[in-house]
Protein backbone atom coordinates (compact mmCIF):
# COMPACT_ATOMS: atom_id res chain seq x y z
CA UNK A 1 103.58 96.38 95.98
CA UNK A 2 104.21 92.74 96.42
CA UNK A 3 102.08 90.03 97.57
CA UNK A 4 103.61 89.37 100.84
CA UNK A 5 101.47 92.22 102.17
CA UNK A 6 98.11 90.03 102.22
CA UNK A 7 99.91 87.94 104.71
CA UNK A 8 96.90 87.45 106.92
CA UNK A 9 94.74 86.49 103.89
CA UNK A 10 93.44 83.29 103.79
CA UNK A 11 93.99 80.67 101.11
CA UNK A 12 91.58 77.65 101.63
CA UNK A 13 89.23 77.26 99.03
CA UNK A 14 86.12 77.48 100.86
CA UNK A 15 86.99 81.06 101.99
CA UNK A 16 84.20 82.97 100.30
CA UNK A 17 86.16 86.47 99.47
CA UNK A 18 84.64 89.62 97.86
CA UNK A 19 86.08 92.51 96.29
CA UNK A 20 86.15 95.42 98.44
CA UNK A 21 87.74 98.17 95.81
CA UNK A 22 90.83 99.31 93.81
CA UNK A 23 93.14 101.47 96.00
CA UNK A 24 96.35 103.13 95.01
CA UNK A 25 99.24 101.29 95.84
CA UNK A 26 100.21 103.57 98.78
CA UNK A 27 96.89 104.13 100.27
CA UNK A 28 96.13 100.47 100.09
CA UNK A 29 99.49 99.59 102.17
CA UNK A 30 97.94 101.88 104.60
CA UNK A 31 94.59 99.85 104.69
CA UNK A 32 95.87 96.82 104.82
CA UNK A 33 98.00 97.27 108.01
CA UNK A 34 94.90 98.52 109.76
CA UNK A 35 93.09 95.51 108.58
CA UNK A 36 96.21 93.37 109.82
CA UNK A 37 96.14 94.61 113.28
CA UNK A 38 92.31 94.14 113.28
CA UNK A 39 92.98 90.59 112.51
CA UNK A 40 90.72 91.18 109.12
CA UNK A 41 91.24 88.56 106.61
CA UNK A 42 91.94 89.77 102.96
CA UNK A 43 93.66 88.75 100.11
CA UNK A 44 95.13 91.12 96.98
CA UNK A 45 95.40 91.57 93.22
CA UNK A 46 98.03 93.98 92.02
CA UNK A 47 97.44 95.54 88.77
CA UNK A 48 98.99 97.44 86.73
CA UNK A 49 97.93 99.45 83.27
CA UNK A 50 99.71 101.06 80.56
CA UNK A 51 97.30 103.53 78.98
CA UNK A 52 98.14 106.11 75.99
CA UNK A 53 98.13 109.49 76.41
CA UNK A 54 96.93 112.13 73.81
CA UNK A 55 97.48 111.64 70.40
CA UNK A 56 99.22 107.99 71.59
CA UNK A 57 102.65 108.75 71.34
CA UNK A 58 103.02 108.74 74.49
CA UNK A 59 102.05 105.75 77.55
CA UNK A 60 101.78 105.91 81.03
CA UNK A 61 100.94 102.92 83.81
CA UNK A 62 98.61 103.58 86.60
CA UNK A 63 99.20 100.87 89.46
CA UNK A 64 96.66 99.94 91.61
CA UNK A 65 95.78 96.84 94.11
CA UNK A 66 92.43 95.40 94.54
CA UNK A 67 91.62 94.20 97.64
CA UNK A 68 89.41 91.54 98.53
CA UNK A 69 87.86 90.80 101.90
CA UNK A 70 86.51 87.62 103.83
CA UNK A 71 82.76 87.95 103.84
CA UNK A 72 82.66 87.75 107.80
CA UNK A 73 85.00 90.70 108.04
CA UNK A 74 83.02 93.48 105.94
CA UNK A 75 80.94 95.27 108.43
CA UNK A 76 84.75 95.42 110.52
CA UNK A 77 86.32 97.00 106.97
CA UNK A 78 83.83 99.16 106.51
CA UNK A 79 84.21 100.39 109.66
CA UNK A 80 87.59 101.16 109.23
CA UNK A 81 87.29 102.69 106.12
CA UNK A 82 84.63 104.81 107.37
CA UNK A 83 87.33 106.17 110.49
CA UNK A 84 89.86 106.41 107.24
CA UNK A 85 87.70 108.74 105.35
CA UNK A 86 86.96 111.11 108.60
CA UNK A 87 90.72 112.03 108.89
């Protein structure tokens, strides 16, 4: 997932942001389209681990994007995450 996507976040420096959660790459696409059209603010933090496996002979990467969210916009993301979780 590229940056682009947190293209209604907001970069000033007084913006007072907090962390909302990890989401999987895909589900966090998802989110963040509903949070565009509800004119949410966010901004985003892709991440991406290599962990061993077993004995360690073996790695895998688990991808995931945190999401951050203007403080005046939580009840509204919560909200939406709450209609998210119902379906």
């Amino acid at each position: 997932m590229k940056a682009e996507i947190g293209s209604k976040s907001d970069q000033s420096s007084d913006a007072q942001f907090r962390s909302f959660w990890r989401f999987d790459p895909l589900e966090a696409k998802r989110l963040l389209t509903r949070f565009e059209e509800a004119d949410i603010r966010f901004q985003i933090s892709p991440e991406s681990i290599i962990r061993p496996m077993g004995a360690g002979t073996q790695f895998r990467r688990y991808n995931s994007v945190e999401i951050f969210i203007h403080e005046e916009n939580e009840q509204k993301t919560r909200r939406i995450l709450g209609e998210e979780l119902r379906v």
